[in-house]
Protein backbone atom coordinates (compact mmCIF):
# COMPACT_ATOMS: atom_id res chain seq x y z
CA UNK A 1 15.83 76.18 -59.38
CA UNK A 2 15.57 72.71 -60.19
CA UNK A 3 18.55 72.69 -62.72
CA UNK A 4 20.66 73.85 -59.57
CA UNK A 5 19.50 71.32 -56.88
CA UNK A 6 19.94 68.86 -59.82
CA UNK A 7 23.45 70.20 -60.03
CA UNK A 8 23.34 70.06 -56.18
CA UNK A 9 22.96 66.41 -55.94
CA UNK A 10 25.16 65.12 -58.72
CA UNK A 11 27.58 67.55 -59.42
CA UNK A 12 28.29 67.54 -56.27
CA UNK A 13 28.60 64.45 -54.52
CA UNK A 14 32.62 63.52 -54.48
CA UNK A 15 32.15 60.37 -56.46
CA UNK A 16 36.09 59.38 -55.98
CA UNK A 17 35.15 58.54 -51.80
CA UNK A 18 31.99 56.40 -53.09
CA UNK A 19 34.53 54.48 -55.41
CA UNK A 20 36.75 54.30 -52.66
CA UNK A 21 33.72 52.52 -50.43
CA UNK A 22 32.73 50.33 -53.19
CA UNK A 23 36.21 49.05 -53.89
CA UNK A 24 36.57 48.31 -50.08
CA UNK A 25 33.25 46.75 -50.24
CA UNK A 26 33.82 44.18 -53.13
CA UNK A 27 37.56 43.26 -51.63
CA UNK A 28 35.44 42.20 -48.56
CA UNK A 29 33.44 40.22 -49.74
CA UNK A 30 35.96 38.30 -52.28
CA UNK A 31 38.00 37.74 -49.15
CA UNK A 32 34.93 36.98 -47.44
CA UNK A 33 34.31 34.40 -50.04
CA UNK A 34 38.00 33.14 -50.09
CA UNK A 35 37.94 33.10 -46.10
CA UNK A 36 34.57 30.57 -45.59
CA UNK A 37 34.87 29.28 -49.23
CA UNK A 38 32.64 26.21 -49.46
CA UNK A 39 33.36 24.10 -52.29
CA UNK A 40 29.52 22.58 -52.13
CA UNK A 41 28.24 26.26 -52.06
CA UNK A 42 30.54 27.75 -54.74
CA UNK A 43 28.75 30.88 -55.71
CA UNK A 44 29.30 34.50 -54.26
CA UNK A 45 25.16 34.97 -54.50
CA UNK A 46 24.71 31.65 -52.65
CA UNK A 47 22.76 32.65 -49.98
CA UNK A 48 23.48 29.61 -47.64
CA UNK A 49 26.89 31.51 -46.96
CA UNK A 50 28.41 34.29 -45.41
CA UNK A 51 29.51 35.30 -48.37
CA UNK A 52 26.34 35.05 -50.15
CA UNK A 53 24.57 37.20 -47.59
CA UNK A 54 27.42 39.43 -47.50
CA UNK A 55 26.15 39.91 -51.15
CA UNK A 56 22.84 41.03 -49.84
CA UNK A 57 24.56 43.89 -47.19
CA UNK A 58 26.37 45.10 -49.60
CA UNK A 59 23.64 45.94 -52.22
CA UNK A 60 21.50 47.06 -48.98
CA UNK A 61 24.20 49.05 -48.06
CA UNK A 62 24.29 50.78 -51.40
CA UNK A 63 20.28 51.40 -51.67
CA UNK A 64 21.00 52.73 -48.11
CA UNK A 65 23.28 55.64 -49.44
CA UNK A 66 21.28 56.16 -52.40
CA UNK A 67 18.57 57.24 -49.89
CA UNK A 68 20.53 59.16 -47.44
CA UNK A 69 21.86 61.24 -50.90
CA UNK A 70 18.58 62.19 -51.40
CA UNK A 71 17.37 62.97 -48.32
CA UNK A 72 17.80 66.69 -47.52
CA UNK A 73 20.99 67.67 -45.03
CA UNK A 74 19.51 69.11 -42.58
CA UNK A 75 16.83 66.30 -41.32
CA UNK A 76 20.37 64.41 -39.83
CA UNK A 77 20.97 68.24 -38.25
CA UNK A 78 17.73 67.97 -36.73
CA UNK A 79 17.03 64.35 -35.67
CA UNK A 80 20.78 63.90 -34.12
CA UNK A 81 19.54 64.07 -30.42
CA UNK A 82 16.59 61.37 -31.23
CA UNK A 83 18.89 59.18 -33.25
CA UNK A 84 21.21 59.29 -30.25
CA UNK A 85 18.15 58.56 -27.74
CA UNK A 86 17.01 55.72 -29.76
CA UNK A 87 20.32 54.13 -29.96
CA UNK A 88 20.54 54.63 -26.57
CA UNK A 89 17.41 52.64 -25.61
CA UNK A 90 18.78 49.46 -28.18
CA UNK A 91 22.28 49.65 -26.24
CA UNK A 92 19.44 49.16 -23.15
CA UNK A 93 17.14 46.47 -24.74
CA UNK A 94 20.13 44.57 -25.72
CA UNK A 95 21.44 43.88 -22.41
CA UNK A 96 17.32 42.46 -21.71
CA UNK A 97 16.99 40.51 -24.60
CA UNK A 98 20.18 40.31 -26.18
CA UNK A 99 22.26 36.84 -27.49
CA UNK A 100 25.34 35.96 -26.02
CA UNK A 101 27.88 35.02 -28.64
CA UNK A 102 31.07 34.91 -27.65
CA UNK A 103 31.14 35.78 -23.74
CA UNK A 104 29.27 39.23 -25.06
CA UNK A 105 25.91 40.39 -25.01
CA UNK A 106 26.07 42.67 -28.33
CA UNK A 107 23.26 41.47 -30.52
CA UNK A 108 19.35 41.59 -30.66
CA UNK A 109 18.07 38.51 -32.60
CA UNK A 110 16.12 39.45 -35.68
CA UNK A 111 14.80 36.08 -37.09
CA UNK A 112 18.12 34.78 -38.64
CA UNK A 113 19.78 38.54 -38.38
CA UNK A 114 21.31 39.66 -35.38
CA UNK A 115 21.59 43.25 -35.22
CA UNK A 116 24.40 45.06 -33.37
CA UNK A 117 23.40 47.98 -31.58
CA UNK A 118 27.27 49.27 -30.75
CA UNK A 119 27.78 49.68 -33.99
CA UNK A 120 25.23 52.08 -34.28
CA UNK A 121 26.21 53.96 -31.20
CA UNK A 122 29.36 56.19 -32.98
CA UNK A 123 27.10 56.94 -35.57
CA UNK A 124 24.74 58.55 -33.37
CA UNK A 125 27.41 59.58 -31.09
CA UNK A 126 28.95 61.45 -33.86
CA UNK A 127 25.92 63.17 -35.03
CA UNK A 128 24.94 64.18 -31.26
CA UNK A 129 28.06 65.67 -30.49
CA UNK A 130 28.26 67.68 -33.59
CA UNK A 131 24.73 68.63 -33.08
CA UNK A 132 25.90 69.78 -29.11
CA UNK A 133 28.97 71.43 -29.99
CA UNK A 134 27.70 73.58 -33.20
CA UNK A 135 25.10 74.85 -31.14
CA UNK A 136 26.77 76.47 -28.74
CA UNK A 137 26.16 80.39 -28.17
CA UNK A 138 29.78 80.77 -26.92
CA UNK A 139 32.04 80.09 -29.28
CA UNK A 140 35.66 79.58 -27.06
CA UNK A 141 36.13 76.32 -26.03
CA UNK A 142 35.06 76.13 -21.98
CA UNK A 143 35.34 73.68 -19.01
CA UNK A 144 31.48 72.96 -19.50
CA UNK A 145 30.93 72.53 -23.16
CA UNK A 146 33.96 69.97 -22.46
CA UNK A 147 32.18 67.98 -19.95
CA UNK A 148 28.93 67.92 -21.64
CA UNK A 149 30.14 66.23 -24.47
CA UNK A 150 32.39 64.50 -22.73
CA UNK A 151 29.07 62.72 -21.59
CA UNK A 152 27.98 62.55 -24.48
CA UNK A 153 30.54 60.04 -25.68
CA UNK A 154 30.75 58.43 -22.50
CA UNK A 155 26.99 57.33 -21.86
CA UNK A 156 26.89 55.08 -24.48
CA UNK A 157 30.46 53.83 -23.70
CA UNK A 158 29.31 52.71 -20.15
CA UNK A 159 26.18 50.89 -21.52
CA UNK A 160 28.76 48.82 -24.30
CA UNK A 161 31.00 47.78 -21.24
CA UNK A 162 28.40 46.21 -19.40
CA UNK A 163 27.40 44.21 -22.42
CA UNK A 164 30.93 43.45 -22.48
CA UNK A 165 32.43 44.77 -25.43
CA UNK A 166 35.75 46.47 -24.60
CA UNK A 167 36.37 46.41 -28.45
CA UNK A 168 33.55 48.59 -29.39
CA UNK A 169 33.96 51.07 -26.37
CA UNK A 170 37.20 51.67 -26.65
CA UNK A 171 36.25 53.12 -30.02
CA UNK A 172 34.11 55.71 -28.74
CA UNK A 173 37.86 57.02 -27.29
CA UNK A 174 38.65 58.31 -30.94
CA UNK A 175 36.36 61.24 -31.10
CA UNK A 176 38.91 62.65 -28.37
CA UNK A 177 40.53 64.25 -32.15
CA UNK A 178 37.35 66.10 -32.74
CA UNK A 179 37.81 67.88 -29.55
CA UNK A 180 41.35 68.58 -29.98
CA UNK A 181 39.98 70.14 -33.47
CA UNK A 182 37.48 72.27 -32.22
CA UNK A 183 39.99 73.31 -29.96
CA UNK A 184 38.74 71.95 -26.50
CA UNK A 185 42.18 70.24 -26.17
CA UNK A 186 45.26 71.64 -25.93
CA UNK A 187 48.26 69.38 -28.13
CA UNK A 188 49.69 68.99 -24.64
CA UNK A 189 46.56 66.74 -23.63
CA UNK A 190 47.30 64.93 -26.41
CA UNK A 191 51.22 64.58 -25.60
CA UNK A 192 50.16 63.84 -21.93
CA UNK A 193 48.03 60.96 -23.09
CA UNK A 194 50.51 59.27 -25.44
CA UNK A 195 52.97 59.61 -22.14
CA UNK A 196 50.25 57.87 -20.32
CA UNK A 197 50.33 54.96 -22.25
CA UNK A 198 54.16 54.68 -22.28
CA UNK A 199 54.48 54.97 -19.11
CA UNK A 200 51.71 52.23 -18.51
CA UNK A 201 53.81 49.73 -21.03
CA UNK A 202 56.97 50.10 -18.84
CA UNK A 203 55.74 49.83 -15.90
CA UNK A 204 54.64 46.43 -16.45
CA UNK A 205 57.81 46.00 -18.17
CA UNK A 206 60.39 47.73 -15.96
CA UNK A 207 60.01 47.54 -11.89
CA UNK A 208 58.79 50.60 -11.16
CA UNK A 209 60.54 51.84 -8.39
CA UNK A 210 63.48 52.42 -11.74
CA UNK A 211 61.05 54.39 -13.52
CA UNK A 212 60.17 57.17 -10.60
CA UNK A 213 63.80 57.01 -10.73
CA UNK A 214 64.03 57.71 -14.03
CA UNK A 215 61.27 60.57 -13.74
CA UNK A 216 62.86 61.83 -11.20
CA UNK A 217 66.29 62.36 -12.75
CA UNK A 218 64.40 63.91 -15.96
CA UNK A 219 62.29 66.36 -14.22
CA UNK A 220 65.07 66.95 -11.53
CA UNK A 221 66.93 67.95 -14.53
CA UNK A 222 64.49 70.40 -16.02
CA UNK A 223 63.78 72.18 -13.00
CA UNK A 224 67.19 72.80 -12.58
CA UNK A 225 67.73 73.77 -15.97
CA UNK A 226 64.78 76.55 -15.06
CA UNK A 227 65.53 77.02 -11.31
CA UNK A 228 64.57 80.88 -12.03
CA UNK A 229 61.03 80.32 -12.65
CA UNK A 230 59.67 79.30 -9.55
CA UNK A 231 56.23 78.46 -11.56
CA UNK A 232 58.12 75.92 -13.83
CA UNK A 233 59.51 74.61 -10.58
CA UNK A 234 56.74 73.69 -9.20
CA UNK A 235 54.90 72.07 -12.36
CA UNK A 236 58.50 69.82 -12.46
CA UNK A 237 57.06 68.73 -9.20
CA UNK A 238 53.29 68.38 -9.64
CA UNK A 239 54.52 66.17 -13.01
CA UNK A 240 56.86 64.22 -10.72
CA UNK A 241 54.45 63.23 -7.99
CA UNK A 242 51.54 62.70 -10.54
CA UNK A 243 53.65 60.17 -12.63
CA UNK A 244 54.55 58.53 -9.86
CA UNK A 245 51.65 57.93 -8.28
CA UNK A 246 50.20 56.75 -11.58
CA UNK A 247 52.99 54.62 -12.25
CA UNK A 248 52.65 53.00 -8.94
CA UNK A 249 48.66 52.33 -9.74
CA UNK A 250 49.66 50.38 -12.85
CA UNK A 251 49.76 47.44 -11.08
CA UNK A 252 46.89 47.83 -9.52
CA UNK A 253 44.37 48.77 -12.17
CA UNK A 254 46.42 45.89 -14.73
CA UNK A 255 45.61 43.16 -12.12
CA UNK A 256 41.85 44.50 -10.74
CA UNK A 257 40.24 46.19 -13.85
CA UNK A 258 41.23 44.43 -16.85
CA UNK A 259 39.99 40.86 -17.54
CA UNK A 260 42.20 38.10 -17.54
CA UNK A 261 41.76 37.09 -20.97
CA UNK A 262 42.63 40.92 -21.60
CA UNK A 263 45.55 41.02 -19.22
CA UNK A 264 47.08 37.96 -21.31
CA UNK A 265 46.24 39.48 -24.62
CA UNK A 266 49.12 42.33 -23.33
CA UNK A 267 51.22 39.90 -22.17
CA UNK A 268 51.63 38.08 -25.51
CA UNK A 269 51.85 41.16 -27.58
CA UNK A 270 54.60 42.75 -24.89
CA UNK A 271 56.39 38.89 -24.85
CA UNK A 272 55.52 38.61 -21.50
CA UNK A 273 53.48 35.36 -22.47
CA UNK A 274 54.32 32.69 -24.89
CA UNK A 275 50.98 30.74 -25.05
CA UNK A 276 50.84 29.74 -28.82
CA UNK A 277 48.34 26.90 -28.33
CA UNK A 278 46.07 29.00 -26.25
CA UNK A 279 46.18 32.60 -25.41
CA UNK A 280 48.12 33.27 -28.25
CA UNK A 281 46.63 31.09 -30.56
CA UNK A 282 44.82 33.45 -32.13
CA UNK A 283 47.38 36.12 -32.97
CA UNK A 284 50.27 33.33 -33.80
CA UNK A 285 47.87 31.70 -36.44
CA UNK A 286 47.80 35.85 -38.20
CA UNK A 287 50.92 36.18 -38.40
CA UNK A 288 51.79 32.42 -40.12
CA UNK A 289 49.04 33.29 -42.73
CA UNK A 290 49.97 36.59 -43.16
CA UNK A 291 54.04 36.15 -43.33
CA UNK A 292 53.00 32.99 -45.50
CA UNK A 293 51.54 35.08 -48.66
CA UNK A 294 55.22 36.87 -48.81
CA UNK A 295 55.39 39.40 -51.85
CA UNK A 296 52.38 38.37 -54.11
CA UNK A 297 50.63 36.00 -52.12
CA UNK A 298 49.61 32.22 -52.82
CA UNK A 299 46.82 33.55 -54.92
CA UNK A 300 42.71 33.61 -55.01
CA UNK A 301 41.44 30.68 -53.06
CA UNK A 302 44.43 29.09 -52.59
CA UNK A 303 45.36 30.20 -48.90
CA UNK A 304 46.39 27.38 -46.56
CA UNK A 305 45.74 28.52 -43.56
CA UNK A 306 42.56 30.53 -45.20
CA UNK A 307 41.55 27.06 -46.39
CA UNK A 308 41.76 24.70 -43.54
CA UNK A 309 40.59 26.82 -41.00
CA UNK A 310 43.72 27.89 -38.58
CA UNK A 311 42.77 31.16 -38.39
CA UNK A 312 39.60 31.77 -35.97
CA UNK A 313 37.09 34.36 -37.14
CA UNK A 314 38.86 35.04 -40.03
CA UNK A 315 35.97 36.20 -41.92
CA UNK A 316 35.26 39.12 -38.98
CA UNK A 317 37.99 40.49 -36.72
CA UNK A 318 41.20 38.72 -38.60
CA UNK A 319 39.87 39.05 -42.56
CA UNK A 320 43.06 40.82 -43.05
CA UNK A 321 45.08 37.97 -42.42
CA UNK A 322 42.95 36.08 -45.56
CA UNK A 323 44.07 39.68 -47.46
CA UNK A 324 47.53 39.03 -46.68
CA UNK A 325 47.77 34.77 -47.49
CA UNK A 326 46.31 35.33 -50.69
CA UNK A 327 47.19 38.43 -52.04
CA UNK A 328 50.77 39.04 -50.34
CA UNK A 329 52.42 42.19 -49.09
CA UNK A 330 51.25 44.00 -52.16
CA UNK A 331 47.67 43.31 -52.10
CA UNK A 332 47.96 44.30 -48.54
CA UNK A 333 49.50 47.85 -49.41
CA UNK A 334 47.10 47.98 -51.88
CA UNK A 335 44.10 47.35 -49.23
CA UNK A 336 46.51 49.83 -46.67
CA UNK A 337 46.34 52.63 -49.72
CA UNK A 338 42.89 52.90 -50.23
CA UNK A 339 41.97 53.09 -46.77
CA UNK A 340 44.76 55.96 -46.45
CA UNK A 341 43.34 57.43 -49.15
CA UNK A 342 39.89 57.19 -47.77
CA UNK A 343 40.80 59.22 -44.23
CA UNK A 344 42.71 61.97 -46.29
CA UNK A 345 39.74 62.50 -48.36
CA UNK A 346 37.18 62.51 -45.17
CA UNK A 347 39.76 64.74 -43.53
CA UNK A 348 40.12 66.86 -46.64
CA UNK A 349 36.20 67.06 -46.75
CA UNK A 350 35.46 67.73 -43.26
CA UNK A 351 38.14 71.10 -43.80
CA UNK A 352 36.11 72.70 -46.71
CA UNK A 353 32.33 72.26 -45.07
CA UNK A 354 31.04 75.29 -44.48
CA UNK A 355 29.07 74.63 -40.97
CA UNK A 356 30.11 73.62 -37.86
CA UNK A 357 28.60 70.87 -37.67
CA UNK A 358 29.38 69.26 -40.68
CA UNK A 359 32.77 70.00 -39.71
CA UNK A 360 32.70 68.11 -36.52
CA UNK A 361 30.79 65.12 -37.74
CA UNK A 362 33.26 64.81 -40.22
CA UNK A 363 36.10 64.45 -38.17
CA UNK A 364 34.33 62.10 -36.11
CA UNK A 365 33.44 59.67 -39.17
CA UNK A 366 37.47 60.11 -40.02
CA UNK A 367 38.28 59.31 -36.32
CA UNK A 368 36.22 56.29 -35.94
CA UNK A 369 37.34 54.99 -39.30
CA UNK A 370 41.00 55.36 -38.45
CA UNK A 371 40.58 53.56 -35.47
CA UNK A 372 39.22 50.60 -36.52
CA UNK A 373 41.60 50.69 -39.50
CA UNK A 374 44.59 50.50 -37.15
CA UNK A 375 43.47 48.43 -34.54
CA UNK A 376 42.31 46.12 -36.47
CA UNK A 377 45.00 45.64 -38.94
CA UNK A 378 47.75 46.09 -35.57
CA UNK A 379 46.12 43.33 -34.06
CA UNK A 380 46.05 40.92 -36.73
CA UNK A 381 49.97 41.96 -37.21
CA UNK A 382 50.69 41.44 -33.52
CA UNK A 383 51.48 45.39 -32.67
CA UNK A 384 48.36 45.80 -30.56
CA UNK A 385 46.56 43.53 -27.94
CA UNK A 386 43.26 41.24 -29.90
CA UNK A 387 40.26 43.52 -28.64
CA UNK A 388 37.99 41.87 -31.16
CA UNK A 389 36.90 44.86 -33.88
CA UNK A 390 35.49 44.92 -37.56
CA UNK A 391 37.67 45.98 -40.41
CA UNK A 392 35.27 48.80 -42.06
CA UNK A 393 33.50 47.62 -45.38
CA UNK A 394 35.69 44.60 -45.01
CA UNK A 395 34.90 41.89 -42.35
CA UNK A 396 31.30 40.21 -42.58
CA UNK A 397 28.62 41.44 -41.22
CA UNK A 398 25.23 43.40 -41.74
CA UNK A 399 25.22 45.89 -38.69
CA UNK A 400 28.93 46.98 -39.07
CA UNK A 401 28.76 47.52 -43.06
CA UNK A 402 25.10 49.31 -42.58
CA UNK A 403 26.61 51.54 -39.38
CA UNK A 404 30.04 52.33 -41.83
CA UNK A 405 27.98 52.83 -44.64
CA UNK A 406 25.57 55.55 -42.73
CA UNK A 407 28.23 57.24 -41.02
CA UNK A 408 30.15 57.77 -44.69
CA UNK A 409 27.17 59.13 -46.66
CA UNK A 410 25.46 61.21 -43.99
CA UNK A 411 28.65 63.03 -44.41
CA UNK A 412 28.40 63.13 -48.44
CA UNK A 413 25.75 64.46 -48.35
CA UNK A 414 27.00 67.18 -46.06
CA UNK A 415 29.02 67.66 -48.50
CA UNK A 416 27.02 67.46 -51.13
CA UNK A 417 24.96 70.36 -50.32
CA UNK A 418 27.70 72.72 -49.25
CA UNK A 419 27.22 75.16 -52.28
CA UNK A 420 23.84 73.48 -53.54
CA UNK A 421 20.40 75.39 -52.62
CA UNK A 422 19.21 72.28 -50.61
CA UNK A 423 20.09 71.02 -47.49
CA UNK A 424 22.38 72.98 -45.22
């Protein structure tokens, strides 16, 4: 017995997606250190930098996993719903007693830590709704099981907003893969969702009185096309009204719901706005340090704009612009790879577990990663609006690498004990 859980726990833990972690860890905090480099504080340990107490998440991080490796499966199966509740009651506390940094009230002072209870929401997001939608008696995908977890997501996404963090909340949106996996969306959701967004880009491009024209001449044409089927008729029609209507509500919801620091974040990135000393300040600085580092980059330390400072919270949301100054478009393919390789993997993983639920947590770690991978690095390259989100195991910070770090090795160990004797 104790041969195989030994065998259980090493043999098989998928060691390549730990190297993976580490290597993302260490290139965050050399570009950490090449981002808020102070020549008077030189070392990577010194603890009088960012850097230096990156140093200290990082190794925290890693006696973190070693500890959820050992810890058997099924106590995460169990504990989901109080994890959840006592994120829940942080996301509270923090709008009580929370610091404003930054126009948002995200953090809960800890002596000289601040901790960051958003981050910690997806993680116990993801285990809730795994632990909701692997326990259900019937099996087909229904209306209900839908809106129940639905709610799930969404509780914790209304308590972030109020804080506000539209960068964090938006995240929560991701896990809207793991129920078109678990087949509680159709691909036509999905379709009708990306046609959402299009159509809300050109209506604040276009006048919009051209695009119902537009849809009209497109679904005029298709119902002709099937004129015999009355039923595809009429759905040409319900389309046609509904995309109009939304398309006239653009406006509306663009001028009324959105901030106006967000509404000129859109702007810039649809060319709308040219504000390079002020909105787009920001986003113009990225793109000058990133097109600056060209093939191979200026090299370690030596990063202009890294250096003096042009690039604001480059250590955080825009460390990939320090990645691209310093070690060029290579290093950033390089940094592009491994992350690549790191959702295949996760994806790969979540496809051979055994339970449901380790299933479905698994494609929520893989959605949440992805979507912090790409709006991150989109927004630092100017093809998505600055929301103001961490790169994963890259951009400083304790509660972010901590939440990453737990939502990754929950799901080795998942893993880990798929054929073992312990766990689930």
């Amino acid at each position: 017995m104790n041969s195989l859980q030994e065998k259980s726990f090493f043999g098989r833990i998928d060691w390549i997606t730990i190297l993976l972690w580490f290597s993302l860890c260490l290139i965050g905090w050399f570009n950490i250190h090449a981002a808020v480099y102070d020549p008077e504080n030189p070392g990577l340990f010194n603890l009088a930098t960012n850097y230096g107490k990156q140093s200290i998440y990082i190794f925290t991080a890693l006696i973190i996993g070693i500890c959820i490796l050992i810890i058997d499966s099924r106590f995460f199966m169990s504990s989901a719903p109080i994890i959840y509740f006592i994120v829940v009651l942080l996301l509270i506390a923090v709008l009580i007693v929370g610091r404003n940094v930054g126009g948002n009230q995200a953090w809960i002072p800890l002596g000289s830590f601040r901790l960051q209870p958003s981050e910690f929401g997806k993680l116990a997001t993801c285990l809730t709704l795994a632990y909701y939608l692997s326990n259900q008696t019937n099996k087909n995908p229904n209306m209900k099981t839908l809106f129940v977890g639905a709610c799930i997501v969404l509780f914790p996404v209304a308590l972030v907003m109020l804080q506000p963090d539209t960068g964090s909340a938006l995240a929560f949106f991701s896990l809207v893969f793991v129920f078109y996996r678990e087949g509680y969306l159709s691909t036509g959701f999905l379709i009708i969702g990306g046609l959402a967004i299009f159509l809300f880009v050109m209506a604040l491009l276009v006048n919009q009185w051209i695009i119902i024209g537009c849809i009209a001449l497109i679904c005029g044409f298709f119902a002709f096309t099937m004129r015999k089927k009355r039923k595809y008729v009429i759905n040409m029609a319900i389309l046609f009204a509904a995309s109009s209507v939304y398309v006239l509500c653009v406006d509306f919801a663009y001028e009324k719901i959105l901030q106006p620091h967000q509404r000129n974040r859109i702007d810039i990135i649809l060319g709308k706005m040219d504000d390079p000393k002020g909105q787009g300040y920001n986003l113009n600085q990225s793109k000058i340090a990133i097109g600056s580092g060209q093939l191979f980059g200026k090299g370690y330390l030596q990063g202009t704009q890294t250096k003096y400072n042009f690039v604001p919270e480059q250590s955080t949301d825009f460390i990939f612009c320090t990645v691209g100054e310093e070690w060029g478009f290579v290093g950033s393919v390089v940094l592009i790879a491994i992350y690549l390789t790191l959702l295949l993997r996760i994806v790969n993983i979540a496809e051979r577990q055994r339970t449901a639920f380790a299933r479905i947590y698994a494609y929520g770690v893989a959605s949440i990663l992805f979507f912090h991978f790409f709006i991150n690095i989109g927004m630092t390259i100017g093809i998505v609006p600055v929301i103001g989100i961490p790169l994963p195991f890259i951009s400083y910070g304790g509660s972010s690498l901590w939440s990453f770090t737990i939502l990754l090795f929950i799901l080795l160990r998942f893993d880990s004990s798929r054929k073992g004797t312990v766990g689930i």
